[in-house]
C-alpha atoms as a PDB file:
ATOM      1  CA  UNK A   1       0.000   0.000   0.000  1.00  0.00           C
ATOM      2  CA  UNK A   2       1.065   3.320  -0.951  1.00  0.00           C
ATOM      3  CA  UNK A   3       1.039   6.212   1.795  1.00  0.00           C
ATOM      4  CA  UNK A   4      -1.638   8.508   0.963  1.00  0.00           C
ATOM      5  CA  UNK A   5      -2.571  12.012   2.842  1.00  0.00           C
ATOM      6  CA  UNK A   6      -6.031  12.139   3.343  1.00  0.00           C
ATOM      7  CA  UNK A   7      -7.144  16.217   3.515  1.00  0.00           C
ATOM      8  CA  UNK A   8     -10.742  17.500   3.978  1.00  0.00           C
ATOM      9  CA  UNK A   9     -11.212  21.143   3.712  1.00  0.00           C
ATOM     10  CA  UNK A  10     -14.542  23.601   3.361  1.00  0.00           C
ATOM     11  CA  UNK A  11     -14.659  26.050   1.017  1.00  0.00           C
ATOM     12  CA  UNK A  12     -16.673  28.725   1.041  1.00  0.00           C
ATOM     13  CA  UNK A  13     -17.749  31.545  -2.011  1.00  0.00           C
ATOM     14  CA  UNK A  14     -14.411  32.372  -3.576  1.00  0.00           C
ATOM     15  CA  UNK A  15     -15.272  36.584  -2.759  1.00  0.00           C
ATOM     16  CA  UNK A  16     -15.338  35.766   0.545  1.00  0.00           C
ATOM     17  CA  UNK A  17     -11.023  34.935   1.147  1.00  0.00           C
ATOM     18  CA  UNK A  18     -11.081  36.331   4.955  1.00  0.00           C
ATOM     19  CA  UNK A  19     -13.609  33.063   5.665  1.00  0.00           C
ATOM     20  CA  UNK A  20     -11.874  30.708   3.067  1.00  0.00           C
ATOM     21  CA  UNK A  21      -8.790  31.028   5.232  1.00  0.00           C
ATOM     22  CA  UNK A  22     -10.053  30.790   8.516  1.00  0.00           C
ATOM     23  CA  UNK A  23     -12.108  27.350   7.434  1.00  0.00           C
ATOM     24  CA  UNK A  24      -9.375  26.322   6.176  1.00  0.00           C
ATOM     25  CA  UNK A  25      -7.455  26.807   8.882  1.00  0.00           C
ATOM     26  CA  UNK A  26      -9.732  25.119  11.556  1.00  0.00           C
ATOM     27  CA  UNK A  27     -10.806  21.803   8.832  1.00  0.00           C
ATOM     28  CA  UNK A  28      -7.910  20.904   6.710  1.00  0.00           C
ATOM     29  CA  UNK A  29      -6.524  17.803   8.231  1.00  0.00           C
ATOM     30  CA  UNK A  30      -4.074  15.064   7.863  1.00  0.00           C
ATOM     31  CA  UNK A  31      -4.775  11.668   8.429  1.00  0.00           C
ATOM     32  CA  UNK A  32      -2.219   9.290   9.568  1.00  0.00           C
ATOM     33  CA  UNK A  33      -2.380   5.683   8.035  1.00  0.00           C
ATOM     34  CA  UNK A  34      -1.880   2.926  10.943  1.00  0.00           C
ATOM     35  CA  UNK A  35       0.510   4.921  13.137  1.00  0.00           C
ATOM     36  CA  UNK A  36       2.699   6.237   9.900  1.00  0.00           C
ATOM     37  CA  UNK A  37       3.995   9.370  10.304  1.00  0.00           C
ATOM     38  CA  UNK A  38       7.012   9.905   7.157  1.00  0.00           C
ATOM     39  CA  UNK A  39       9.039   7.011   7.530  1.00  0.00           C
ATOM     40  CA  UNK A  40       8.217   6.413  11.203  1.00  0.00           C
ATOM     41  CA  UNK A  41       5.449   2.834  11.642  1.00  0.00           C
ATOM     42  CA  UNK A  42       4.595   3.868  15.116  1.00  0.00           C
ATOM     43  CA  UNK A  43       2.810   0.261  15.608  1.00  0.00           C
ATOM     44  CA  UNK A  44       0.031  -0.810  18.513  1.00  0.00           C
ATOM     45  CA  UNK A  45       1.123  -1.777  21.916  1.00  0.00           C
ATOM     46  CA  UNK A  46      -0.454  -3.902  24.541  1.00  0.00           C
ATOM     47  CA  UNK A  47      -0.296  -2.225  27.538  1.00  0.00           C
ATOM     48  CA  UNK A  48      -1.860   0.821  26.481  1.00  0.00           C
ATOM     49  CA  UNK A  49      -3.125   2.435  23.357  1.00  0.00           C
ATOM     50  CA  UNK A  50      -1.191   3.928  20.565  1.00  0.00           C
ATOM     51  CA  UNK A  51      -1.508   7.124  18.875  1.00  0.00           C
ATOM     52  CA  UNK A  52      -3.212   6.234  15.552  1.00  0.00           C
ATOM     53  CA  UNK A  53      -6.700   6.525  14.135  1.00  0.00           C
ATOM     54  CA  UNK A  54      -7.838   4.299  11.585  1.00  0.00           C
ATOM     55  CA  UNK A  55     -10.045   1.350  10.772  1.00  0.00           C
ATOM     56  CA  UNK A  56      -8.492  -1.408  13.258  1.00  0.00           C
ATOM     57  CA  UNK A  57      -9.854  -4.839  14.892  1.00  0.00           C
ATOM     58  CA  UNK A  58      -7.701  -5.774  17.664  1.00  0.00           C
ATOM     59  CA  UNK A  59      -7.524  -9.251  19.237  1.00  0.00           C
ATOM     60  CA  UNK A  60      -5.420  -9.339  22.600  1.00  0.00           C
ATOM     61  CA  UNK A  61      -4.975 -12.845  24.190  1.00  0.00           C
ATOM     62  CA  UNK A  62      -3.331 -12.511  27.423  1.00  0.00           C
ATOM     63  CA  UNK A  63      -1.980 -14.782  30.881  1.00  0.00           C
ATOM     64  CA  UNK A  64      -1.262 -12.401  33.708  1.00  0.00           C
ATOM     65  CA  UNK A  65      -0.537 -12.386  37.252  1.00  0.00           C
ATOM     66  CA  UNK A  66      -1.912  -9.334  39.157  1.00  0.00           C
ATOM     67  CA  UNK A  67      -3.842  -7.880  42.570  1.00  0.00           C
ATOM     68  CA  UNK A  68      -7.493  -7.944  42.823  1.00  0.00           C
ATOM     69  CA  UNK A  69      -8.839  -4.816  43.446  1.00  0.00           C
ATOM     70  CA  UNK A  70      -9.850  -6.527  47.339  1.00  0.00           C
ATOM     71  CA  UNK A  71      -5.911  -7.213  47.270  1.00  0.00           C
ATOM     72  CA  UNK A  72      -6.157 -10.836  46.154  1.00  0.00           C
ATOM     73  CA  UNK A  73      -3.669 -12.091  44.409  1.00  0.00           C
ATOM     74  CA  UNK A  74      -5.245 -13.809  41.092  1.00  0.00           C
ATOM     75  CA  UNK A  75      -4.397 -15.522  37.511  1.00  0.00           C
ATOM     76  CA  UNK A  76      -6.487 -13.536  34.333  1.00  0.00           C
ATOM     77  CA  UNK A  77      -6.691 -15.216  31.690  1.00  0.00           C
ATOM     78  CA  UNK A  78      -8.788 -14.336  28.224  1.00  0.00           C
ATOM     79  CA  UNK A  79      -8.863 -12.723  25.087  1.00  0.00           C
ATOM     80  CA  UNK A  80      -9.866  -8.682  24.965  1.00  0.00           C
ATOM     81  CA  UNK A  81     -10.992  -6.980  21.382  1.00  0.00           C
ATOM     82  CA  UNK A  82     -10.800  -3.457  20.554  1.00  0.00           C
ATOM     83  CA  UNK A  83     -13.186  -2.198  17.208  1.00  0.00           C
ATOM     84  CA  UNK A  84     -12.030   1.166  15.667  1.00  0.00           C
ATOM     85  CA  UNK A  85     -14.153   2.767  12.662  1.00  0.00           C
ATOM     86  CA  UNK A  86     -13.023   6.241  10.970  1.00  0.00           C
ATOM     87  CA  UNK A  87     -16.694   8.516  11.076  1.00  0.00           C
ATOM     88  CA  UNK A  88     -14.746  11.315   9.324  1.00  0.00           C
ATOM     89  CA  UNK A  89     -11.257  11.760   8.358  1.00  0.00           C
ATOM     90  CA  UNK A  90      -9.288  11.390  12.238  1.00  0.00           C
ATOM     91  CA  UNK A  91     -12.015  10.786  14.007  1.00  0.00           C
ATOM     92  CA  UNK A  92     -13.196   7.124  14.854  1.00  0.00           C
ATOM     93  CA  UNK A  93     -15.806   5.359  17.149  1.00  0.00           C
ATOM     94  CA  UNK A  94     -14.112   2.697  19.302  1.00  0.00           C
ATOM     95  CA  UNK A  95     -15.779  -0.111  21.383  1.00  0.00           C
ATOM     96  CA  UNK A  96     -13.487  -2.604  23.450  1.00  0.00           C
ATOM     97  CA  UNK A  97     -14.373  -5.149  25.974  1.00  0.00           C
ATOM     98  CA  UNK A  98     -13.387  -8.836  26.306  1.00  0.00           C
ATOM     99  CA  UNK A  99     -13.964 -12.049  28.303  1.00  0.00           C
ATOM    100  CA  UNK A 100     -11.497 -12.944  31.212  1.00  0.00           C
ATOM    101  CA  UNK A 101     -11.090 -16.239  33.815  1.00  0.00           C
ATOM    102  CA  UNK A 102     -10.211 -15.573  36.535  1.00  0.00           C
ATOM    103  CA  UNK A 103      -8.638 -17.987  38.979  1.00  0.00           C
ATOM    104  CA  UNK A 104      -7.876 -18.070  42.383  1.00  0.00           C
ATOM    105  CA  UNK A 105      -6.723 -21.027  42.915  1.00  0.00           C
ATOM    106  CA  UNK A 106      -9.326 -22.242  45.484  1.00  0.00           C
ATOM    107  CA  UNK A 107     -11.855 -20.909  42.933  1.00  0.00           C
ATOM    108  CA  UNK A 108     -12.854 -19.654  39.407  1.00  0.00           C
ATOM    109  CA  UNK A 109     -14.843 -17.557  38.073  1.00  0.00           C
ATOM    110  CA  UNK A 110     -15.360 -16.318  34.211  1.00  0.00           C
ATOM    111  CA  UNK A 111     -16.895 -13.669  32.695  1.00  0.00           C
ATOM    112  CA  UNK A 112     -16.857 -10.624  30.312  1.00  0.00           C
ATOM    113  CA  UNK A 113     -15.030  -7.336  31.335  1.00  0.00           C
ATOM    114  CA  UNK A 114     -16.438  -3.560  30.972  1.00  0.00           C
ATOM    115  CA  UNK A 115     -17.278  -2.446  28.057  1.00  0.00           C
ATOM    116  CA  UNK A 116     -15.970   0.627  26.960  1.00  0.00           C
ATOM    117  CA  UNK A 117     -17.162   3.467  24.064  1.00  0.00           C
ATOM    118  CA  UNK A 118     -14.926   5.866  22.927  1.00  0.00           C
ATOM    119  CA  UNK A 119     -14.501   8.859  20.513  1.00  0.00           C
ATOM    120  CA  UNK A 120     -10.356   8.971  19.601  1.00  0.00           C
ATOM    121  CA  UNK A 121      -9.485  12.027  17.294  1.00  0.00           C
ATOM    122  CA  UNK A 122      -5.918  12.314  15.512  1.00  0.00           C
ATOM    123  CA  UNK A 123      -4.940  16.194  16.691  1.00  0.00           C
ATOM    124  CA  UNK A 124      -1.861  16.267  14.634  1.00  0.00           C
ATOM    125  CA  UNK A 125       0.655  14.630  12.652  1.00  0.00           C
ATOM    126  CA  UNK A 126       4.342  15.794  11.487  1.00  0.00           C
ATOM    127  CA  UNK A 127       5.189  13.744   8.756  1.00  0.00           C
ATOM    128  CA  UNK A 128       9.360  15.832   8.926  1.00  0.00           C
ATOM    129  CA  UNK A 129       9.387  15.236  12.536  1.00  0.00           C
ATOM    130  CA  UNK A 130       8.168  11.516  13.394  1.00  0.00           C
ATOM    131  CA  UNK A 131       5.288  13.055  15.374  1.00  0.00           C
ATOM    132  CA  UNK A 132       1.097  11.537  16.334  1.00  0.00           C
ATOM    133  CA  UNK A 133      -0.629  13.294  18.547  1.00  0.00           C
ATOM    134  CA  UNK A 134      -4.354  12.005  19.461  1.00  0.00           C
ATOM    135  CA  UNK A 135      -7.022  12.384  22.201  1.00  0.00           C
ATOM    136  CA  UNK A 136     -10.193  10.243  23.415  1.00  0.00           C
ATOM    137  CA  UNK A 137     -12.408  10.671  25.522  1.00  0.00           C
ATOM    138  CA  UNK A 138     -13.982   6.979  26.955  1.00  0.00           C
ATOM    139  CA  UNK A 139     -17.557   6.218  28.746  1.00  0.00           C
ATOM    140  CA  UNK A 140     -16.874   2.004  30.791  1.00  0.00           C
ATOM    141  CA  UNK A 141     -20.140   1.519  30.924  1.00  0.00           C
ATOM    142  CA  UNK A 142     -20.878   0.421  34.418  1.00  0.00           C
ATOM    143  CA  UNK A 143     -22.549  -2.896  34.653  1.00  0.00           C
ATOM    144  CA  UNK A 144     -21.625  -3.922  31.402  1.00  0.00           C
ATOM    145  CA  UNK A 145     -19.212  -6.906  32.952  1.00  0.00           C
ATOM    146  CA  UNK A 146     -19.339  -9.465  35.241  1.00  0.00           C
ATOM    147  CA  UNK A 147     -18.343  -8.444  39.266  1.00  0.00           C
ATOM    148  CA  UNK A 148     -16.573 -11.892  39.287  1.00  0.00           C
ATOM    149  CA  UNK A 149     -13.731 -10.941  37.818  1.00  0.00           C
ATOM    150  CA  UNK A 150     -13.332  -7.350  38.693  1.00  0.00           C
ATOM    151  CA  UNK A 151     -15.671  -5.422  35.798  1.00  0.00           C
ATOM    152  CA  UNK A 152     -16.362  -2.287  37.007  1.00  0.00           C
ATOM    153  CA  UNK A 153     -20.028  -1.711  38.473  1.00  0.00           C
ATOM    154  CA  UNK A 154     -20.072   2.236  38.157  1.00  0.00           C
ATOM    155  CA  UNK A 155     -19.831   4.302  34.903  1.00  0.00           C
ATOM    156  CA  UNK A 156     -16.668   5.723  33.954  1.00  0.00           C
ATOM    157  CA  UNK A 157     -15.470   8.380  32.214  1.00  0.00           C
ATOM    158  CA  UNK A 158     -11.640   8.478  30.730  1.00  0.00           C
ATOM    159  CA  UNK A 159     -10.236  11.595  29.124  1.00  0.00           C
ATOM    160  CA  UNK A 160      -6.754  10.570  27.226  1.00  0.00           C
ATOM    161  CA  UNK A 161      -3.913  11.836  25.548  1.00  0.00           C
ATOM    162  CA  UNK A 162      -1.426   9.931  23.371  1.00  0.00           C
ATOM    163  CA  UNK A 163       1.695  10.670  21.775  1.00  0.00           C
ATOM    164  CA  UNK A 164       4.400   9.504  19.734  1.00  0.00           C
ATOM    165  CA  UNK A 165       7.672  10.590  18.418  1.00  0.00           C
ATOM    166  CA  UNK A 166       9.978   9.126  16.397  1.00  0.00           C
ATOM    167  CA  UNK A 167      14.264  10.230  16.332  1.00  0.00           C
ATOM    168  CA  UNK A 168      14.641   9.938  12.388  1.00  0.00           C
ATOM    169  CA  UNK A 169      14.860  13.883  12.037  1.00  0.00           C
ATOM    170  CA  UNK A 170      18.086  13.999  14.206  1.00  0.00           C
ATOM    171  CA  UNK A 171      21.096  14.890  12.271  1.00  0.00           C
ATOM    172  CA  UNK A 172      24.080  13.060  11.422  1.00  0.00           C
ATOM    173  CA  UNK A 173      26.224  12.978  14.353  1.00  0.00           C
ATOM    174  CA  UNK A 174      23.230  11.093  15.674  1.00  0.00           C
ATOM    175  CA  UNK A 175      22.351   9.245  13.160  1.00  0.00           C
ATOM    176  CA  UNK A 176      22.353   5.960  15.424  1.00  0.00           C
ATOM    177  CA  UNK A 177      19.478   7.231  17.530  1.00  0.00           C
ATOM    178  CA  UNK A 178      17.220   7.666  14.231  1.00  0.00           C
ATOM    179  CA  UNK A 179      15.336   4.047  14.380  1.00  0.00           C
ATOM    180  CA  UNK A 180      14.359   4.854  18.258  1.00  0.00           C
ATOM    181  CA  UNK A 181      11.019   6.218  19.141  1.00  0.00           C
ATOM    182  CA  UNK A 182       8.819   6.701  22.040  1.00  0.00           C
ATOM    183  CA  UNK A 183       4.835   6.618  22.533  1.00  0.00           C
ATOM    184  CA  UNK A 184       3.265   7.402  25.758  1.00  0.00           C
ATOM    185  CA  UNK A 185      -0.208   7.661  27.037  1.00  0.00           C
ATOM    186  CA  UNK A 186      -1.819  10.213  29.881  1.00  0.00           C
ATOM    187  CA  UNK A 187      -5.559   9.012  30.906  1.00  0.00           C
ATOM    188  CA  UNK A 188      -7.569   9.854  34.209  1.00  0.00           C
ATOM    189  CA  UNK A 189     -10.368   7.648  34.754  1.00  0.00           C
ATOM    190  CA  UNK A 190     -12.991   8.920  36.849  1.00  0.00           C
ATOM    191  CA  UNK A 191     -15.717   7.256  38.408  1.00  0.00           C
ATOM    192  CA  UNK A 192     -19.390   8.587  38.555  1.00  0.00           C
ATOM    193  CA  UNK A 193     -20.173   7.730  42.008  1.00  0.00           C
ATOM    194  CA  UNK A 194     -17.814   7.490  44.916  1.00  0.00           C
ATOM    195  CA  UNK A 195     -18.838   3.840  46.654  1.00  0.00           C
ATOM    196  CA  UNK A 196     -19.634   0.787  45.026  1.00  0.00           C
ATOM    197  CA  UNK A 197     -19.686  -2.936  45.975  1.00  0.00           C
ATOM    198  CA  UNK A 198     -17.294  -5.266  44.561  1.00  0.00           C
ATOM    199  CA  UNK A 199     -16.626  -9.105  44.927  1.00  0.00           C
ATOM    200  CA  UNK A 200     -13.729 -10.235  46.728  1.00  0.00           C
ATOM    201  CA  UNK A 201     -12.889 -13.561  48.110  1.00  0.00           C
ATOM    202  CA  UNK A 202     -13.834 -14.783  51.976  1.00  0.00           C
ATOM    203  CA  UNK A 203     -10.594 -15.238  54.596  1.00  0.00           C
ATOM    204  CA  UNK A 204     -11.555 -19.476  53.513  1.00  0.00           C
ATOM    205  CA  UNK A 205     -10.609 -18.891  49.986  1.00  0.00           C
ATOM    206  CA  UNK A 206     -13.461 -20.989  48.872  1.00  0.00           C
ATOM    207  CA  UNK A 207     -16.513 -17.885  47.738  1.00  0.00           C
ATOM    208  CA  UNK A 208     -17.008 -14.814  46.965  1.00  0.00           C
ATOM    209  CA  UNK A 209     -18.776 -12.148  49.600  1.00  0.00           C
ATOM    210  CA  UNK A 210     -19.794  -8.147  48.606  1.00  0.00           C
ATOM    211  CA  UNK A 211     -17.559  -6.212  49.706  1.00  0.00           C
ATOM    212  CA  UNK A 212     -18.045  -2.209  50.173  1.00  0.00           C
ATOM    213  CA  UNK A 213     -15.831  -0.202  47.909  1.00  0.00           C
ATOM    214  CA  UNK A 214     -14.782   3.701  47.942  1.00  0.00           C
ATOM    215  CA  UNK A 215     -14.040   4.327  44.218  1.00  0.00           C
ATOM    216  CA  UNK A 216     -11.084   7.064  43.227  1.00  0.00           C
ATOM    217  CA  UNK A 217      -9.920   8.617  40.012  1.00  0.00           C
ATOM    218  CA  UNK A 218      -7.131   6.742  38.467  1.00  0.00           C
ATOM    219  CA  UNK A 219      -4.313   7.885  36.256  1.00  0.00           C
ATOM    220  CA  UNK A 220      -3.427   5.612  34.214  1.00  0.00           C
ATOM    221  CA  UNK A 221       0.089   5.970  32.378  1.00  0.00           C
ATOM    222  CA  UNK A 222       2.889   5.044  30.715  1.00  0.00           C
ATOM    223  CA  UNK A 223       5.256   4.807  27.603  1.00  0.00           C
ATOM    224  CA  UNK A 224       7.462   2.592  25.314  1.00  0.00           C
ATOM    225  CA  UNK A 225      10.759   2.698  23.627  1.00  0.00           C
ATOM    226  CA  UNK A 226      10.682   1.154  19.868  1.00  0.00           C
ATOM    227  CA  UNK A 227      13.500   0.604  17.784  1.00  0.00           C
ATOM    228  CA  UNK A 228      12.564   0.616  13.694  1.00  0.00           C
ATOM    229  CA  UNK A 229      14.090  -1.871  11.587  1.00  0.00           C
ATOM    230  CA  UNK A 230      12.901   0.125   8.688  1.00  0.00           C
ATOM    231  CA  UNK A 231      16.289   2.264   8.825  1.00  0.00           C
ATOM    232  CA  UNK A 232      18.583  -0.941   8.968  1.00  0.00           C
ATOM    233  CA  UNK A 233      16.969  -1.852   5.095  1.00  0.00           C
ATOM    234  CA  UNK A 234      17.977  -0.685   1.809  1.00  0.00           C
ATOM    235  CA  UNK A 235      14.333   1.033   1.735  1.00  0.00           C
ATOM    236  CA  UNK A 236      15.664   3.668   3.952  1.00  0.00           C
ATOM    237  CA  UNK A 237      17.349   6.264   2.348  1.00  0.00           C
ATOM    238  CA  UNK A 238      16.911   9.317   4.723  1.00  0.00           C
ATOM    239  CA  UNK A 239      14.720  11.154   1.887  1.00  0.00           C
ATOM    240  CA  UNK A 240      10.594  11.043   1.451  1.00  0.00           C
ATOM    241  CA  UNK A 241       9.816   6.952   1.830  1.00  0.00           C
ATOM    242  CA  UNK A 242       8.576   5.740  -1.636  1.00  0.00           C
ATOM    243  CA  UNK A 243       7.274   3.056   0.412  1.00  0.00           C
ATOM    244  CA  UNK A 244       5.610   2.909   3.659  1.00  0.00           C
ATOM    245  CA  UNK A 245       7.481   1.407   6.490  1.00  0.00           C
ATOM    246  CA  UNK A 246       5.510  -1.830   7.005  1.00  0.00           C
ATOM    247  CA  UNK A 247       7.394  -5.380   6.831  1.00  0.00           C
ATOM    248  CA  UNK A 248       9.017  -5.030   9.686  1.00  0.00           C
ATOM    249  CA  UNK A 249      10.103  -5.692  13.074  1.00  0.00           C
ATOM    250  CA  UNK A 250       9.854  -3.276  16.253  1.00  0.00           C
ATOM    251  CA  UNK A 251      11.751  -4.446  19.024  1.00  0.00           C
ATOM    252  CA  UNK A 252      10.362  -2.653  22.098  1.00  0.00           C
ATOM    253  CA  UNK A 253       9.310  -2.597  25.517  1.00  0.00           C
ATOM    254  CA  UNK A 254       6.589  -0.683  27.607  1.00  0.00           C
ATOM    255  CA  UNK A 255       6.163   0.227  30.838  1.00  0.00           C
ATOM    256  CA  UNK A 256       2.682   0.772  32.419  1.00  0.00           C
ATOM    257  CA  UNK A 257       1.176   2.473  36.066  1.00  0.00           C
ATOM    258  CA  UNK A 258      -2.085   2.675  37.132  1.00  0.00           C
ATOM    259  CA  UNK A 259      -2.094   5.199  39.955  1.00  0.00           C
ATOM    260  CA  UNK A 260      -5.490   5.600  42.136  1.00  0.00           C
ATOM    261  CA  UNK A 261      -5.595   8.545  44.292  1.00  0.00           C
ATOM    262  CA  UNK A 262      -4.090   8.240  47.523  1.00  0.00           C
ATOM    263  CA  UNK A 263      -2.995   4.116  47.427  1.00  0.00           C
ATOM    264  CA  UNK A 264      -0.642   2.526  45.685  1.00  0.00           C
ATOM    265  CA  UNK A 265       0.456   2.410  42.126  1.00  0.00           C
ATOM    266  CA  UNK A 266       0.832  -0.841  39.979  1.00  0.00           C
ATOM    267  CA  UNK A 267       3.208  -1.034  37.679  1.00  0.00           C
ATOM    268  CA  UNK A 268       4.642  -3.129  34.956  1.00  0.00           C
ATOM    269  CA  UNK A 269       7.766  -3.479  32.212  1.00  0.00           C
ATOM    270  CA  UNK A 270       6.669  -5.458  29.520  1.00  0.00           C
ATOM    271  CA  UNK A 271       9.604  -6.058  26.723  1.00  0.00           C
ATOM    272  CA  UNK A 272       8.459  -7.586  23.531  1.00  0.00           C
ATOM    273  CA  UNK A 273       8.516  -7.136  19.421  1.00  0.00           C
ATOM    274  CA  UNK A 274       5.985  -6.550  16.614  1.00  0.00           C
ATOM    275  CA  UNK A 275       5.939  -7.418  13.127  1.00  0.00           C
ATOM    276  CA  UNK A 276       4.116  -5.036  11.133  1.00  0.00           C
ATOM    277  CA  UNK A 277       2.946  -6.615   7.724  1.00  0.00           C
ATOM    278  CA  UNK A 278       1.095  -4.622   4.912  1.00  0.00           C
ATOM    279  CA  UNK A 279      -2.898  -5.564   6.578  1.00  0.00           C
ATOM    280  CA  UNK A 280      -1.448  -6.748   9.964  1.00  0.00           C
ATOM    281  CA  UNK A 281       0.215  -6.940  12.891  1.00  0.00           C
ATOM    282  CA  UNK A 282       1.415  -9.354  14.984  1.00  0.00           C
ATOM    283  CA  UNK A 283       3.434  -8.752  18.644  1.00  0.00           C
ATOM    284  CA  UNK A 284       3.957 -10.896  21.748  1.00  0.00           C
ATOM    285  CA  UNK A 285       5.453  -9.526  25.146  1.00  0.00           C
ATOM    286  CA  UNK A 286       6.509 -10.712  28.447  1.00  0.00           C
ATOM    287  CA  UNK A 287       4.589  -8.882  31.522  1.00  0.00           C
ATOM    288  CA  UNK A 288       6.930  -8.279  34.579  1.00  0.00           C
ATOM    289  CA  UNK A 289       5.677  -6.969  37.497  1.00  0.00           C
ATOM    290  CA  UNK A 290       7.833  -4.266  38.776  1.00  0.00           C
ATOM    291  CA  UNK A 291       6.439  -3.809  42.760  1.00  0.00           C
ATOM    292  CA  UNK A 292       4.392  -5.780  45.034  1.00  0.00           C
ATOM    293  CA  UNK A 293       1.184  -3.982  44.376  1.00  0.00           C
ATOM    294  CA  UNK A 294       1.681  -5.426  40.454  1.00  0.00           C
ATOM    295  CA  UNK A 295       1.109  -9.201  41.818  1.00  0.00           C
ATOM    296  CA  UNK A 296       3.876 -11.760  41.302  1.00  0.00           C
ATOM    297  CA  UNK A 297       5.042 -14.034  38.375  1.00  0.00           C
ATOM    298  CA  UNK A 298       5.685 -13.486  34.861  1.00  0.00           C
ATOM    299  CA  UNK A 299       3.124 -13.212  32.243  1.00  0.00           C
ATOM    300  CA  UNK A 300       2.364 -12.746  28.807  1.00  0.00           C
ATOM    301  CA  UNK A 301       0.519 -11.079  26.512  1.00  0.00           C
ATOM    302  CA  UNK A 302       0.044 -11.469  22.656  1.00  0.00           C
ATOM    303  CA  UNK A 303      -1.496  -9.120  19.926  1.00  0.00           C
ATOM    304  CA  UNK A 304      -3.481  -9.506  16.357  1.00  0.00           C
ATOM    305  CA  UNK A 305      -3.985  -6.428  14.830  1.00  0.00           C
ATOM    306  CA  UNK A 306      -6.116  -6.307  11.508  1.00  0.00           C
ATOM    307  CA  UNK A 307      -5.618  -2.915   9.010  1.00  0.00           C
ATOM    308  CA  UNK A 308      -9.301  -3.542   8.210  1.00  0.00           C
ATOM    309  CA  UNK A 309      -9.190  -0.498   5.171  1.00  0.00           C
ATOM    310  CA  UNK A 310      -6.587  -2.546   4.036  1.00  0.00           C
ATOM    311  CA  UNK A 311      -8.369  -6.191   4.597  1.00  0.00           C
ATOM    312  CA  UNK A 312     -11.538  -4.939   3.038  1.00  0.00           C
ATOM    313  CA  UNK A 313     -10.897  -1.704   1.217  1.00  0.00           C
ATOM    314  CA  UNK A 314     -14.839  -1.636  -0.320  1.00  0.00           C
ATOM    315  CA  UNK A 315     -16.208  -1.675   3.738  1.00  0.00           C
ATOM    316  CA  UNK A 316     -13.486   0.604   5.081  1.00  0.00           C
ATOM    317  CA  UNK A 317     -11.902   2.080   2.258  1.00  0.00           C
ATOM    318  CA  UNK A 318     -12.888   5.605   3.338  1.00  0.00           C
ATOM    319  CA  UNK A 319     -14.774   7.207   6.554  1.00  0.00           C
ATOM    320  CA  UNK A 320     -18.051   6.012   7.533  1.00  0.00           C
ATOM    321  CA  UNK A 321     -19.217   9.907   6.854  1.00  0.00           C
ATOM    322  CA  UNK A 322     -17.418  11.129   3.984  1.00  0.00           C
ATOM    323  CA  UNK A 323     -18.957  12.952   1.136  1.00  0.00           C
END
C-alpha cells in the first residue's frame, strides 16, 4: 500500500477569502495511516493504546498475574478486542471489551469485562518530525461486565492523551538514535459515584462475599521505547519513503502504572517485538511486574492487529461519513 494524505477542507464563495482562510485553517486535516507518520510505523502496543486513528480490529490474548482490586492475588486469563471505525477523516468510534477467567486457585470464576465506548481524534501529525498526537475521551459503561472478575459496576469516564515521536529527524552525528522512538499515554479515569460494591474472596478462599468499595480517580500511564528496523533496510534512504514502512520488526518494551488517588500504584515493564505486515500486525510480550502492588510471576501477553481499510478496502476504504 502506498502512503496517501487524506485532507478535507470547506470552502466557502471564492469573494469571501477572509472566511476561506479561517475554514481552512480550523478543517484541513491530515490523516495518519496505521501509526505512519514519514518514515516512522509507530505500531500498537499492549499495555496501552497507541496514537493512531484508523479502521483497526484488535484481538489481545493474554496470561497475567496481578492484585485484585480486594488485594487478592489472582491468575487472568482471556482474550480482549478493541473495534475502531473512521466517522470522518481522524475521528473514529471505538468499542473494546473482552472475556477474562479468573482464577484463584481455590476458585474460578469467568466472565466478560467492561465495556468501553470511545470517541479517539488524531490532533496532529508531522510527517518531517516523526510526530502523532491524538485524544479520546472513553464512557466504561458500568454494569456492562461481570463483578466476578473485577468489571467495574459504576460508569466511567476516561479523558486521554497519546503521543508519539519518532528520532529519524536527528542529524548526522546522531544518526544511530534515528530508528528509536517513544509513545506514551496520559488518561484519568474517573468514576461517577464514589462507593460501590465489589466481589472479593472470603478469609476461607473458597466464595465470593460483597464487599463495600470507595471508588477514586485513576491515572493511568505510561510509555514505550521502539526501535525501527525500517532504517537498517535498503528502503531507507533518509529522503521522502517511496514506500511505507511496514514489513518489519519493532523491538520494544513498555512500561505501564495505574495510579489511584491516595494508594498505591501498579506497575509493569513489559519487553516484547511486533511485526508489522502490509494488513497486519502481529506482537507478543513478556509482563513483569515491577512492585508488590503489580502481583507476582511473569506473564504474557500477545497481539493480532487487523488494518481492516486494508483487509476490506470496499467496507473501510474511506470514513463512515465522507462525502
Amino acid at each position: 500500500m502506498v502512503a496517501q494524505h487524506r485532507f478535507t477542507c470547506a470552502f466557502a464563495h471564492y469573494r469571501n477569502v477572509p472566511l476561506i482562510a479561517a475554514v481552512a485553517v480550523l478543517t484541513c486535516s491530515v490523516a495518519a495511516a496505521h501509526g505512519i507518520a514519514g518514515k516512522r510505523l509507530f505500531p500498537g502496543t499492549l499495555s496501552f493504546d497507541d496514537p493512531a486513528v484508523s479502521d483497526e480490529f484488535a484481538l489481545t490474548p493474554a496470561w497475567v498475574n496481578k492484585r485484585a482490586a480486594d488485594g487478592s492475588a489472582v491468575t487472568d486469563d482471556g482474550v480482549s478486542w478493541e473495534f475502531m471505525r473512521l466517522l470522518v477523516p481522524n475521528l473514529a468510534l471505538v468499542v473494546n471489551s473482552g472475556f477474562i477467567h479468573r482464577d484463584w486457585w481455590q476458585l474460578q470464576r469467568n466472565g466478560f469485562d467492561t465495556t468501553t465506548v470511545s470517541l479517539k481524534d488524531l490532533l496532529y501529525e508531522s510527517d518531517p518530525h516523526e510526530v502523532l498526537l491524538s485524544a479520546e475521551l472513553s464512557w466504561g459503561i458500568g454494569g456492562s461486565g461481570a463483578a466476578g472478575v473485577g468489571a467495574a459496576e459504576p460508569n466511567t469516564f476516561q479523558p486521554a492523551f497519546y503521543f508519539g515521536k519518532g528520532f529519524g529527524d536527528l542529524p548526522d552525528r546522531l544518526g544511530w538514535l534515528r530508528p528509536f522512538a517513544v509513545t506514551g499515554e496520559f488518561a484519568l479515569e474517573i468514576p461517577t459515584v464514589r462507593r460501590s460494591t465489589l466481589l472479593g474472596i472470603n478469609s476461607a478462599g473458597s466464595a465470593l462475599i460483597p464487599m463495600p468499595s470507595q471508588n477514586v480517580p485513576i491515572l493511568h500511564w505510561g510509555f514505550s521505547i521502539q526501535y525501527s528496523t525500517y532504517y537498517l533496510t535498503p528502503r531507507f534512504t533518509g529522503s521522502p519513503p517511496k514506500q511505507e514502512p511496514l514489513n518489519q520488526f519493532v523491538p520494544l518494551v513498555e512500561f505501564a502504572f495505574d495510579s489511584p488517588r491516595g494508594r498505591e500504584t501498579i506497575a509493569n515493564m513489559s519487553p516484547g517485538v511486533a511485526y508489522a505486515a502490509t494488513t497486519w500486525q502481529f506482537a507478543v510480550e513478556a509482563v513483569l511486574p515491577l512492585n508488590a502492588g503489580s502481583g507476582h510471576g511473569v506473564g504474557v501477553r500477545a497481539q493480532l492487529l487487523l488494518f481492516l481499510d486494508d483487509l476490506a478496502p470496499s467496507l473501510f476504504g474511506k470514513p463512515l461519513f465522507s462525502r
